[in-house]
N, C-alpha and C. Protein backbone atom coordinates (compact mmCIF):
# COMPACT_ATOMS: atom_id res chain seq x y z
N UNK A 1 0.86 -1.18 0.00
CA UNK A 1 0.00 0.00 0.00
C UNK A 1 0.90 1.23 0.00
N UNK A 2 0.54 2.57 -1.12
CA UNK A 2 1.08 3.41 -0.73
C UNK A 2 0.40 4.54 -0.10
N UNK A 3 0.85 5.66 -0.01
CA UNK A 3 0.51 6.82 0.79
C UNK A 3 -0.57 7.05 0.24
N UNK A 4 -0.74 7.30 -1.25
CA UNK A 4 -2.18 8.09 -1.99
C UNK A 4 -3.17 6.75 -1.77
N UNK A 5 -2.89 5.46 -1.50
CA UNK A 5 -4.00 4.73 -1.56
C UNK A 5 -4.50 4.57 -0.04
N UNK A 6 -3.86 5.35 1.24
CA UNK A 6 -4.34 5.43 2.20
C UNK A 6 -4.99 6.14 2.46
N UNK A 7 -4.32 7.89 1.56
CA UNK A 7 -5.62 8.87 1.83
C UNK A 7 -6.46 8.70 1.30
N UNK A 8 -6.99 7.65 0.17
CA UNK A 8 -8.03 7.33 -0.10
C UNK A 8 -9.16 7.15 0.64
N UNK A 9 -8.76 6.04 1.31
CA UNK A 9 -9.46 5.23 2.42
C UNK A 9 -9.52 5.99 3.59
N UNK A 10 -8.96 6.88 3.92
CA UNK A 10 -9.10 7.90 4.78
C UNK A 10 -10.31 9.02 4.68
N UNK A 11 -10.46 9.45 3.63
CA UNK A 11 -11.43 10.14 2.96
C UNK A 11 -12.55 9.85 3.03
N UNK A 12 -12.71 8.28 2.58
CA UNK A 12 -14.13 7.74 2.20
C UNK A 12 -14.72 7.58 3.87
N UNK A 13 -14.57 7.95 4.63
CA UNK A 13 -15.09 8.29 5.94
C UNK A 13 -15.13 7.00 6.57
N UNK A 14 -14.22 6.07 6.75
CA UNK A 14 -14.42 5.02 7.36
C UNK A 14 -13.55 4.58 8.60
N UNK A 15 -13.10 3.63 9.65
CA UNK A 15 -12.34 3.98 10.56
C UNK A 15 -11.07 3.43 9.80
N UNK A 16 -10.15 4.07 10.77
CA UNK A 16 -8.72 3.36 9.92
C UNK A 16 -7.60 3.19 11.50
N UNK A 17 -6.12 2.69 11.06
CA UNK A 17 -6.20 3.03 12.07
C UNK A 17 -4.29 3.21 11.46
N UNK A 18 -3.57 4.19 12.40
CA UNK A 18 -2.67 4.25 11.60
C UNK A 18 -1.07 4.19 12.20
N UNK A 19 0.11 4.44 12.20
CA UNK A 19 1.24 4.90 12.97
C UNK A 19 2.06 5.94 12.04
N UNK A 20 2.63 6.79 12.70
CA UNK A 20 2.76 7.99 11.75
C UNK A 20 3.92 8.41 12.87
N UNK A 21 4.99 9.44 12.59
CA UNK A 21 5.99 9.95 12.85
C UNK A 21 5.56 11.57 13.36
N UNK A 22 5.54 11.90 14.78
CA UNK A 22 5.06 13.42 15.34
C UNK A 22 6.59 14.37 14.83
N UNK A 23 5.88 15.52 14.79
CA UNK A 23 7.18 16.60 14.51
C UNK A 23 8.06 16.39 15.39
N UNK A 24 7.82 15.96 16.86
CA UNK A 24 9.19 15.49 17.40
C UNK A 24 9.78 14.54 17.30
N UNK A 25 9.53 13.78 16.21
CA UNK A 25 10.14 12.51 16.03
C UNK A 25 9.69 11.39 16.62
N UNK A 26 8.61 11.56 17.60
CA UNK A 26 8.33 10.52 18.38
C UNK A 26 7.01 9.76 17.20
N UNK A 27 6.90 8.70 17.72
CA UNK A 27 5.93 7.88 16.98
C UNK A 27 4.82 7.69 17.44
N UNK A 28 3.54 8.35 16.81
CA UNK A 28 2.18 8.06 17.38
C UNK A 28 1.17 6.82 16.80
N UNK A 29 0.53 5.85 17.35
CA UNK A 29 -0.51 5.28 16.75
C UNK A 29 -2.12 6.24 16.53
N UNK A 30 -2.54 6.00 16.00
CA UNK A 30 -4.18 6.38 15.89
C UNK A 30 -5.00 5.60 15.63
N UNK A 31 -6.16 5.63 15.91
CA UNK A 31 -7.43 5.03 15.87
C UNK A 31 -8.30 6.17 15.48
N UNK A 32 -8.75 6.06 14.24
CA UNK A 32 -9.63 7.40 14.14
C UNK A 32 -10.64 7.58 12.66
N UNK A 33 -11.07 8.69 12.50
CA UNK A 33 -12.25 8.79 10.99
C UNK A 33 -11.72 10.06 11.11
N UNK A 34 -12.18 10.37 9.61
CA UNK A 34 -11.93 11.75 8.94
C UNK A 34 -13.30 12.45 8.83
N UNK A 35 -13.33 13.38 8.48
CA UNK A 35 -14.87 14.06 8.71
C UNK A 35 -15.84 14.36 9.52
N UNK A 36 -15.42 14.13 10.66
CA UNK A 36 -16.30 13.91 11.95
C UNK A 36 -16.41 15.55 11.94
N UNK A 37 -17.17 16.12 12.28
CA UNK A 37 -17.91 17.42 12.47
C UNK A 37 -18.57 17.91 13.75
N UNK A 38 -19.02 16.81 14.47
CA UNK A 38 -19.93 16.42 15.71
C UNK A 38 -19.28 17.37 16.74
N UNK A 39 -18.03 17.23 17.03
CA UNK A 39 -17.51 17.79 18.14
C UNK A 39 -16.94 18.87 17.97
N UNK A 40 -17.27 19.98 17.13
CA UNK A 40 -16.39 21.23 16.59
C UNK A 40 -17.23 22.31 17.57
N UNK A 41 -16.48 22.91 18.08
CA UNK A 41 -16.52 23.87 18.89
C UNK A 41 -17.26 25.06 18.67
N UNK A 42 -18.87 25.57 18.69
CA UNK A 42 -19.13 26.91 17.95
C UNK A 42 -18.81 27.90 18.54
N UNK A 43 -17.59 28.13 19.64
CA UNK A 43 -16.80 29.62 19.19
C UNK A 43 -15.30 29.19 19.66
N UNK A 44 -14.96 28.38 18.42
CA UNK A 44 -12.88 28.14 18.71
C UNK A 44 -12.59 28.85 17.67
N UNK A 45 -11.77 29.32 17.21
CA UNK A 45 -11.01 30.44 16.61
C UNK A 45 -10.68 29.10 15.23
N UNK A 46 -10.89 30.34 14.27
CA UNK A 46 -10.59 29.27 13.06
C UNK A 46 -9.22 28.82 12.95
N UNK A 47 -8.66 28.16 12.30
CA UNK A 47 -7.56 27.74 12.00
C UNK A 47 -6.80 28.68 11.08
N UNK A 48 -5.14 29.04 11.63
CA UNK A 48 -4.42 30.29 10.48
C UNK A 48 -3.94 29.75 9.71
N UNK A 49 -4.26 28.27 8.86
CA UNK A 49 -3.58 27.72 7.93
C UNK A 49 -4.80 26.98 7.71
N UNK A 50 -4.22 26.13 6.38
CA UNK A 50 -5.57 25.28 5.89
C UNK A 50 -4.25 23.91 6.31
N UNK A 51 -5.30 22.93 7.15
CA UNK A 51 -3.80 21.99 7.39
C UNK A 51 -3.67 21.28 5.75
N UNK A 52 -4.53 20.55 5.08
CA UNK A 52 -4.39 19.91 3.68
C UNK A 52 -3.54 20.66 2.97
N UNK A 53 -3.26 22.09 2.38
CA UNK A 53 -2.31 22.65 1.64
C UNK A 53 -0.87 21.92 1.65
N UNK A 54 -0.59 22.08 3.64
CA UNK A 54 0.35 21.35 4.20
C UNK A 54 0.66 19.79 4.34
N UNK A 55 -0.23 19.29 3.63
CA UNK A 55 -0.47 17.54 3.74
C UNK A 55 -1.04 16.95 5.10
N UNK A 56 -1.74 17.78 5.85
CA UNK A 56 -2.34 16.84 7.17
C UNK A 56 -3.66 16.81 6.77
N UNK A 57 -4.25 16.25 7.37
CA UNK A 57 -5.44 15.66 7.40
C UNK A 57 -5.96 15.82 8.72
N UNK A 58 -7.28 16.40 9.32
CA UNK A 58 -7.78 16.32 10.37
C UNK A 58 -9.01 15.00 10.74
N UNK A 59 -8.20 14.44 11.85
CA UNK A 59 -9.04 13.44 12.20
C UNK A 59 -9.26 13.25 13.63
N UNK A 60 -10.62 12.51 13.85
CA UNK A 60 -11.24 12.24 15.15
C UNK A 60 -10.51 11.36 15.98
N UNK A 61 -9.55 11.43 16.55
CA UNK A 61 -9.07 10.34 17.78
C UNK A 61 -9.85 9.64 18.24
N UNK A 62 -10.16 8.54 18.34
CA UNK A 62 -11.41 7.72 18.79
C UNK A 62 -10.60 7.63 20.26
N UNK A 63 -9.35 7.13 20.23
CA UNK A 63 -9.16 6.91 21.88
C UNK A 63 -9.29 8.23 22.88
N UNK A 64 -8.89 9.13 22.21
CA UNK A 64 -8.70 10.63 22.83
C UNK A 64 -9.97 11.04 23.20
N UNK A 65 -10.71 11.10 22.12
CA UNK A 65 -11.61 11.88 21.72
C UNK A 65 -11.41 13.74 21.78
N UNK A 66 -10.45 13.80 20.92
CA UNK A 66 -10.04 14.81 20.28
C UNK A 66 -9.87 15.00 18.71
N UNK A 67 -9.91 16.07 18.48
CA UNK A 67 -9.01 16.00 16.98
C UNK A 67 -7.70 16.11 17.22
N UNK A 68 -7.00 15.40 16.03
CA UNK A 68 -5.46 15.28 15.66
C UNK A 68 -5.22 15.72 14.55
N UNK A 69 -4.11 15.91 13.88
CA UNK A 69 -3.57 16.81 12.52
C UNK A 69 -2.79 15.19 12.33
N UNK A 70 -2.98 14.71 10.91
CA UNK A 70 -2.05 13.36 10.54
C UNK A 70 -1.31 13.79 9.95
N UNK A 71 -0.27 13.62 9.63
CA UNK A 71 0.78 14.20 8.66
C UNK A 71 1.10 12.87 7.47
N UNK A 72 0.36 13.25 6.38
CA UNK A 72 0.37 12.38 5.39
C UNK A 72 1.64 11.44 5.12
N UNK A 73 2.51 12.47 5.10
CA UNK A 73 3.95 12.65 4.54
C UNK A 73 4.56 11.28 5.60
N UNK A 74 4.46 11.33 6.96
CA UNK A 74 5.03 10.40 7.57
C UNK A 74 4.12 9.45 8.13
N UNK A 75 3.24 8.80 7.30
CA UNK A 75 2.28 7.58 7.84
C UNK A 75 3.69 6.44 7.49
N UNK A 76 3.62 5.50 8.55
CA UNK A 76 4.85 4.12 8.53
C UNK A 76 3.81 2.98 8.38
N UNK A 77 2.59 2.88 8.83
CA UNK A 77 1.75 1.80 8.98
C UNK A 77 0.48 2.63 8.88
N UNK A 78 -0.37 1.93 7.83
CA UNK A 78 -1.98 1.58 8.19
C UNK A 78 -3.12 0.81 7.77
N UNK A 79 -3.69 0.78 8.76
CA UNK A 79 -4.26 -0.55 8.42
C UNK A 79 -3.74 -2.06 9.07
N UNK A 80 -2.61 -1.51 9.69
CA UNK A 80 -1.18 -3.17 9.96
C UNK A 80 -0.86 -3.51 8.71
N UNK A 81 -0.60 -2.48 7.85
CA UNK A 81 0.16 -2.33 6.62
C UNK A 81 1.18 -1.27 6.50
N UNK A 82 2.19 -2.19 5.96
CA UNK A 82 3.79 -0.72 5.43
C UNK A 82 2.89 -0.19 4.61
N UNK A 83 3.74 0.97 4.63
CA UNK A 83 3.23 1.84 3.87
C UNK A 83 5.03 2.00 3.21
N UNK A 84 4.40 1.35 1.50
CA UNK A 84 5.84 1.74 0.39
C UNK A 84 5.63 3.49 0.15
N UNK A 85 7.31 4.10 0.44
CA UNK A 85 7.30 5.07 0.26
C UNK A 85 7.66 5.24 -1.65
């Protein structure tokens, strides 16, 4: 599997689940869906960037129950699949 065939499946709104590389280098798992809307805040300050321009993706933490920013660029596993760079 590569990267564009994950954001696929990421997109189509279904759960996924993933391991990905944080800006500090540390390594996060996720459990999560894309599109979730439910829990958006009606008065948090918009966002000063669009994260997608930048390659993230905003998704629902199912364990957290927060949103997270994915960083496309460094998904290592998803699904319990490599991901070929």
């Amino acid at each position: 599997m590569n990267t564009k065939e994950a954001i696929t499946i990421i997109k189509s709104k279904r759960f996924f689940s993933a391991e990905f590389i944080k800006k500090d280098g540390s390594v996060r798992y996720i459990r999560g869906m894309y599109g979730v809307s439910k829990h958006l805040k009606p008065n948090a300050k918009p966002q000063p960037y669009k994260p997608a321009e930048r390659g993230y993706l905003t998704i629902w933490d199912m364990a957290k129950k927060e949103y997270r920013l994915l960083n496309t660029q460094t998904i290592i596993t998803f699904n319990g699949q490599p991901i070929q760079k």
